[in-house]
C-alpha atoms as a PDB file:
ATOM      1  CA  UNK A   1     -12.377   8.852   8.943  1.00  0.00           C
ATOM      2  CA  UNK A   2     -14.330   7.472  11.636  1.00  0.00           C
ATOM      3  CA  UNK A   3     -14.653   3.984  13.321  1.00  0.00           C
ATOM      4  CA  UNK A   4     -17.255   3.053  15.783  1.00  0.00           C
ATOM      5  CA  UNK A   5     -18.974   0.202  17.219  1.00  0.00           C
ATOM      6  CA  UNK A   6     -23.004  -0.087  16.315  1.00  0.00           C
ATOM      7  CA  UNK A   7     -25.217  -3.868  16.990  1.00  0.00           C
ATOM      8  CA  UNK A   8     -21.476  -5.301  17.661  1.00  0.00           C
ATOM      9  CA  UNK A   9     -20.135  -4.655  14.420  1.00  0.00           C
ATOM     10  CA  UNK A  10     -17.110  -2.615  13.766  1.00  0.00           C
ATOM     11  CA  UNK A  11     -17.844   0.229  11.272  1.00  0.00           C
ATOM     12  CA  UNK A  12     -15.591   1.859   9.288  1.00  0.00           C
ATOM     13  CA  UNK A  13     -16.059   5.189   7.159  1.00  0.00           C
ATOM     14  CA  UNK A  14     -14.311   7.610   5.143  1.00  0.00           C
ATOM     15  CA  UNK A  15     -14.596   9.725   2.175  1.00  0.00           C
ATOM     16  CA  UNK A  16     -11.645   8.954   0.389  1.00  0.00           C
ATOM     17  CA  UNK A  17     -10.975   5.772  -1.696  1.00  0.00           C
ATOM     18  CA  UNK A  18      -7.249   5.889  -0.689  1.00  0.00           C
ATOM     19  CA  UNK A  19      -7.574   5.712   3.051  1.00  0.00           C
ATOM     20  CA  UNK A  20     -10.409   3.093   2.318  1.00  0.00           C
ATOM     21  CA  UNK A  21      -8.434   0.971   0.055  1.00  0.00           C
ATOM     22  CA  UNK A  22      -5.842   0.894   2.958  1.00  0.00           C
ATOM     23  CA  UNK A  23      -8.026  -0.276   5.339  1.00  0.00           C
ATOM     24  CA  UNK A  24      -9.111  -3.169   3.083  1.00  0.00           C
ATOM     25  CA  UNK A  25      -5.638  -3.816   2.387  1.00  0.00           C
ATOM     26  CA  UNK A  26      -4.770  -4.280   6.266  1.00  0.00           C
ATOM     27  CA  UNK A  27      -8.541  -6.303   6.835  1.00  0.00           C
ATOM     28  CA  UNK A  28      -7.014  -8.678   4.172  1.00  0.00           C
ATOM     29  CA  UNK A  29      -4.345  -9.718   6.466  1.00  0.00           C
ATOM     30  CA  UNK A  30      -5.920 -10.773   8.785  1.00  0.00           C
ATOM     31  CA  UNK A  31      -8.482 -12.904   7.081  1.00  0.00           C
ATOM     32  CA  UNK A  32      -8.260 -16.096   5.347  1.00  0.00           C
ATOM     33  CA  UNK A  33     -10.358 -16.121   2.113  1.00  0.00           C
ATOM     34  CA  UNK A  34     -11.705 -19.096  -0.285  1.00  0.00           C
ATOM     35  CA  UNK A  35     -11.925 -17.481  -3.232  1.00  0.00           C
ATOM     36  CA  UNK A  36      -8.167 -18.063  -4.559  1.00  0.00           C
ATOM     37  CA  UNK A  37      -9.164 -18.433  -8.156  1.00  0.00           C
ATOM     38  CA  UNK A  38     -11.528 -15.898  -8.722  1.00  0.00           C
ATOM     39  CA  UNK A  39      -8.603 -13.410  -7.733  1.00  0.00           C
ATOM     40  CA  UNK A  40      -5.406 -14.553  -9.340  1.00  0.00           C
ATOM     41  CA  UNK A  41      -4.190 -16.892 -12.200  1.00  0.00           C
ATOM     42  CA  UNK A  42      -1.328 -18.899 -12.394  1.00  0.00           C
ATOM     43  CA  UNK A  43       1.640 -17.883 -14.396  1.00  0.00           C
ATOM     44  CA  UNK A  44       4.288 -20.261 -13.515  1.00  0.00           C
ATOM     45  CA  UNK A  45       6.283 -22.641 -11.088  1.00  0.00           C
ATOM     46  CA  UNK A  46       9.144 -20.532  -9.506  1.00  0.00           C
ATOM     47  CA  UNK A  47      10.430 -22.756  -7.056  1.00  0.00           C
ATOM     48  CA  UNK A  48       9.900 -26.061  -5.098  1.00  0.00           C
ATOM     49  CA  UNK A  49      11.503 -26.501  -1.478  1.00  0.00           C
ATOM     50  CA  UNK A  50      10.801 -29.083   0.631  1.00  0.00           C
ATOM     51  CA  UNK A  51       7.485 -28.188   2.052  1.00  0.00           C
ATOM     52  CA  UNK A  52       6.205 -25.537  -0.114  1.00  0.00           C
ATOM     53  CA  UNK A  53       5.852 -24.668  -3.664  1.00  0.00           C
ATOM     54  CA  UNK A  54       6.818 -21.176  -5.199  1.00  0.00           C
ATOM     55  CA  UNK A  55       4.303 -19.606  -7.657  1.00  0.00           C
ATOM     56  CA  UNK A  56       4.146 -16.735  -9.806  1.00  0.00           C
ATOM     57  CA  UNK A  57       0.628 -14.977  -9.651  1.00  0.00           C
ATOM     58  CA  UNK A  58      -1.244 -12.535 -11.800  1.00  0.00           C
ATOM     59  CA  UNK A  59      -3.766 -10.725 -10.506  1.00  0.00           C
ATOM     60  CA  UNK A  60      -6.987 -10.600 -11.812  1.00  0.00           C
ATOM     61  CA  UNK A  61      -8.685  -7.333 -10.716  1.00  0.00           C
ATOM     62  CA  UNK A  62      -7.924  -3.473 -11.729  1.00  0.00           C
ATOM     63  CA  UNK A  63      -7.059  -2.524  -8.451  1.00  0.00           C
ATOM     64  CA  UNK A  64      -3.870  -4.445  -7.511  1.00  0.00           C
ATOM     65  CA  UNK A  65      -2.139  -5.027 -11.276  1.00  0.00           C
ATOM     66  CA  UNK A  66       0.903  -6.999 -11.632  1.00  0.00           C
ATOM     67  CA  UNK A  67       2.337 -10.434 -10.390  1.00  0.00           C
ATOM     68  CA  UNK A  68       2.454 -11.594  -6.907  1.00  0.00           C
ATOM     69  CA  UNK A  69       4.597 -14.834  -5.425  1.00  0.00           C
ATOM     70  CA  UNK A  70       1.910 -17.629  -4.111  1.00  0.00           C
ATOM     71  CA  UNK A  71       4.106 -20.030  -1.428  1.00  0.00           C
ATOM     72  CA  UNK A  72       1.312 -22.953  -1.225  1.00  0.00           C
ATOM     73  CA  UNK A  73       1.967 -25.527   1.507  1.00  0.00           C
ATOM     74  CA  UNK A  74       0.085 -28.673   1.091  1.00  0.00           C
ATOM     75  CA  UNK A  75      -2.392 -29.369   3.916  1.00  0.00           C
ATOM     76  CA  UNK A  76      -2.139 -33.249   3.770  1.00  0.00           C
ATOM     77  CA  UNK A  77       1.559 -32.659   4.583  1.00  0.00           C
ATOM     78  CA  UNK A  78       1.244 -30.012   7.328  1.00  0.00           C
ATOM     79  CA  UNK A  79      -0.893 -32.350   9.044  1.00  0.00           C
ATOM     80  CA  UNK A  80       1.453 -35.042   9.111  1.00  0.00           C
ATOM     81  CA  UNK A  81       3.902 -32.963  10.125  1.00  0.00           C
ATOM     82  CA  UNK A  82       3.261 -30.717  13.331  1.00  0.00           C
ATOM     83  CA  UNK A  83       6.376 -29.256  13.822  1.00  0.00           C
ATOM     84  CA  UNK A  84       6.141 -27.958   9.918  1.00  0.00           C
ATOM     85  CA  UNK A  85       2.498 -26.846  10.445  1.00  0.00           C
ATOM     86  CA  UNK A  86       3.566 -24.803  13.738  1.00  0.00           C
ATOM     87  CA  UNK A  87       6.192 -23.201  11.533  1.00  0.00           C
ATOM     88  CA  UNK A  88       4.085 -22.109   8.502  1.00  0.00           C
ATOM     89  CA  UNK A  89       1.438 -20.900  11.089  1.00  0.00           C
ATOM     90  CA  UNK A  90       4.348 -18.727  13.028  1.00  0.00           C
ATOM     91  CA  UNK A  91       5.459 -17.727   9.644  1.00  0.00           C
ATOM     92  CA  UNK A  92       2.337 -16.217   9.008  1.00  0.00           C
ATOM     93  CA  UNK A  93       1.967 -14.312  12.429  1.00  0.00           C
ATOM     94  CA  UNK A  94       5.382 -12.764  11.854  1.00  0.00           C
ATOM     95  CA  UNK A  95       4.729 -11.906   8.214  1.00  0.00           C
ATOM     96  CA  UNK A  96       1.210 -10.229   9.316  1.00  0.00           C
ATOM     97  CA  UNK A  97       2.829  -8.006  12.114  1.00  0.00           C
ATOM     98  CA  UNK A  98       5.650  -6.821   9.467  1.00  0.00           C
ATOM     99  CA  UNK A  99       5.451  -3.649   7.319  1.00  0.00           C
ATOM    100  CA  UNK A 100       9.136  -2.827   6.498  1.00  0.00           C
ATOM    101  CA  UNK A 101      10.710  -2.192   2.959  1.00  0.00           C
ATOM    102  CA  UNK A 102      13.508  -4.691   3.544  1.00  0.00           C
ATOM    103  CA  UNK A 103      10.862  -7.765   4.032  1.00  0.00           C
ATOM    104  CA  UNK A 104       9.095  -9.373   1.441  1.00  0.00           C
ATOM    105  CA  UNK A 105       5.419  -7.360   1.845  1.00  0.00           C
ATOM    106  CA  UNK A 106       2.780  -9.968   2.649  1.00  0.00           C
ATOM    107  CA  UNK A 107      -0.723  -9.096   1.104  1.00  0.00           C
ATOM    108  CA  UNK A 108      -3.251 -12.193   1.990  1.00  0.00           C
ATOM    109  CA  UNK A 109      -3.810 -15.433   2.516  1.00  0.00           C
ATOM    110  CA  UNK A 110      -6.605 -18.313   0.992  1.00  0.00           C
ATOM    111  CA  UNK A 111      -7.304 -21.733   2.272  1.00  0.00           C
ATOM    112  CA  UNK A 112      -8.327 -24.145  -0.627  1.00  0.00           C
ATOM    113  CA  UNK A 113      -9.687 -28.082  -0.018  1.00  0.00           C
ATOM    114  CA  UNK A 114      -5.828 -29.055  -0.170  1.00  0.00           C
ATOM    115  CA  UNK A 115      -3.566 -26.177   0.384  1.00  0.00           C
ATOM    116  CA  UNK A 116      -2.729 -22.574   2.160  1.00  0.00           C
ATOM    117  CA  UNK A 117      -1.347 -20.104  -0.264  1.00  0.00           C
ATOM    118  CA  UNK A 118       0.233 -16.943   1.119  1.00  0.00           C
ATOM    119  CA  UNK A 119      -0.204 -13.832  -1.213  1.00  0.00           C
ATOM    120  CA  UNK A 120       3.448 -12.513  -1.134  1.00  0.00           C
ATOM    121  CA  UNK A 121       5.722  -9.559  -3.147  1.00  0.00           C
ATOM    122  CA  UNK A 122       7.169 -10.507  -6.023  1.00  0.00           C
ATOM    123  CA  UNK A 123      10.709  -9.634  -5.985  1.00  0.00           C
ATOM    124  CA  UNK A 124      12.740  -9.362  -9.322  1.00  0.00           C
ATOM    125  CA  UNK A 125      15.709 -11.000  -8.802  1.00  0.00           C
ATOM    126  CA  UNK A 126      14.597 -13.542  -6.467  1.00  0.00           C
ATOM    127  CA  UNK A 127      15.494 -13.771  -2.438  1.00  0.00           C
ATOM    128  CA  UNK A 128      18.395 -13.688  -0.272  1.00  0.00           C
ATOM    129  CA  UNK A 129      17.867 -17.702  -0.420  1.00  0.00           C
ATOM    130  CA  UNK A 130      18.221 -18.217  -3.858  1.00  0.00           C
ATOM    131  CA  UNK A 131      20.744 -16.270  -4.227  1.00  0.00           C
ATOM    132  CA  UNK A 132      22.684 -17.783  -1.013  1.00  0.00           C
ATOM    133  CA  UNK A 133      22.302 -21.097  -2.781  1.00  0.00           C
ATOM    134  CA  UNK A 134      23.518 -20.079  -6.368  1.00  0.00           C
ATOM    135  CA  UNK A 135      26.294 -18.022  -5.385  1.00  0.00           C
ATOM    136  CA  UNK A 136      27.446 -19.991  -1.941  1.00  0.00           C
ATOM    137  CA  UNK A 137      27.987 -17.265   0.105  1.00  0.00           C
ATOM    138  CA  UNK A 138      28.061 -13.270  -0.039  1.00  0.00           C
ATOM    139  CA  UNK A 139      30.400 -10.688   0.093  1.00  0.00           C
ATOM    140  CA  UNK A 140      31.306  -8.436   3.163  1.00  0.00           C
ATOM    141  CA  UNK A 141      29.628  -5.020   1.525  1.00  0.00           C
ATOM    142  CA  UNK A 142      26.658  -7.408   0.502  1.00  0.00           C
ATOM    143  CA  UNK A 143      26.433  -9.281   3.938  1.00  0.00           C
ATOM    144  CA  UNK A 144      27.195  -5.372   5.722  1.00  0.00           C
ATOM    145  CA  UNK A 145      23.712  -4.230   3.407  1.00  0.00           C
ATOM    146  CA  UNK A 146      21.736  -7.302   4.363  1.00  0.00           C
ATOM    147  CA  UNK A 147      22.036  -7.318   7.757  1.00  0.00           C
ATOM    148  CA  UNK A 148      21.900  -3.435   8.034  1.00  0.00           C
ATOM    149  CA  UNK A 149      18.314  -4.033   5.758  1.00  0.00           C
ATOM    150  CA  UNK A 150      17.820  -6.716   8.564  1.00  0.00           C
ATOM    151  CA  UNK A 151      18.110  -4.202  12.053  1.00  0.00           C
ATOM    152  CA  UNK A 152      16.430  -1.760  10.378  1.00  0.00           C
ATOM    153  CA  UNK A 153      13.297  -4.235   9.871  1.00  0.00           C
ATOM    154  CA  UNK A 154      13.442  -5.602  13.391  1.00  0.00           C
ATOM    155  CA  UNK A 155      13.550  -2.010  14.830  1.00  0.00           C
END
């Protein structure tokens, strides 16, 4: 693999698809892309909070099968809102510096006319939110796992 600089562009090579597939994978982090639809289709309304919405996402392409979770904030709303729009945008600093199995991976993120939708893991069985609010609180071996999960992805 080599990467070198050549009329101010960055250039990357390799032989192998997997190492170049990775790269693209990391590039995609980092940018924001437009072309939301032409990637994934909706499959259904998971959950609303208070200033996003919750999306289940199939993609569309051979190279990334399966569903993905969508959180879409409203741009109308973020700008009204400053504190909420400083939020989302450290949200998606943290989530773009984070590569741990006990976070939620995040994949990518798309700008629309109205809305921001982060490209997010889909996790069967939903998050430690929803399950906080359905079951009110956790036991002591669950809480012992979650915040061992927790140290080991701020490490």
């Amino acid at each position: 693999a080599l990467i070198f600089k050549k009329d101010d562009k960055i250039v990357l090579y390799t032989h192998s698809s997997t190492i170049l597939s990775r790269w693209i994978n990391e590039i995609k982090k980092f940018g924001v892309q437009s072309n939301l639809d032409e990637k994934y289709e909706f499959v259904e309304e998971l959950f609303k909070g208070q200033h996003s919405l919750v999306i289940r996402l199939q993609h569309k392409g051979d190279d990334q099968k399966g569903t993905f979770v969508g959180k879409v904030y409203n741009k109308n709303s973020l700008a009204l809102d400053h504190d909420k729009a400083t939020a989302v945008y450290f949200e998606l600093k943290i989530l773009r510096q984070i590569n741990s199995p006990f976070i939620m991976n995040f994949y990518e993120c798309f700008e629309t006319n109205n809305h921001i939708v982060l490209i997010l893991e889909n996790l069967e069985g939903g998050t430690l939110y929803q399950k906080l609010i359905k079951n009110k609180k956790l036991s002591e071996r669950e809480a012992a796992v979650v915040l061992e999960g927790l140290m080991q992805a701020l490490d």
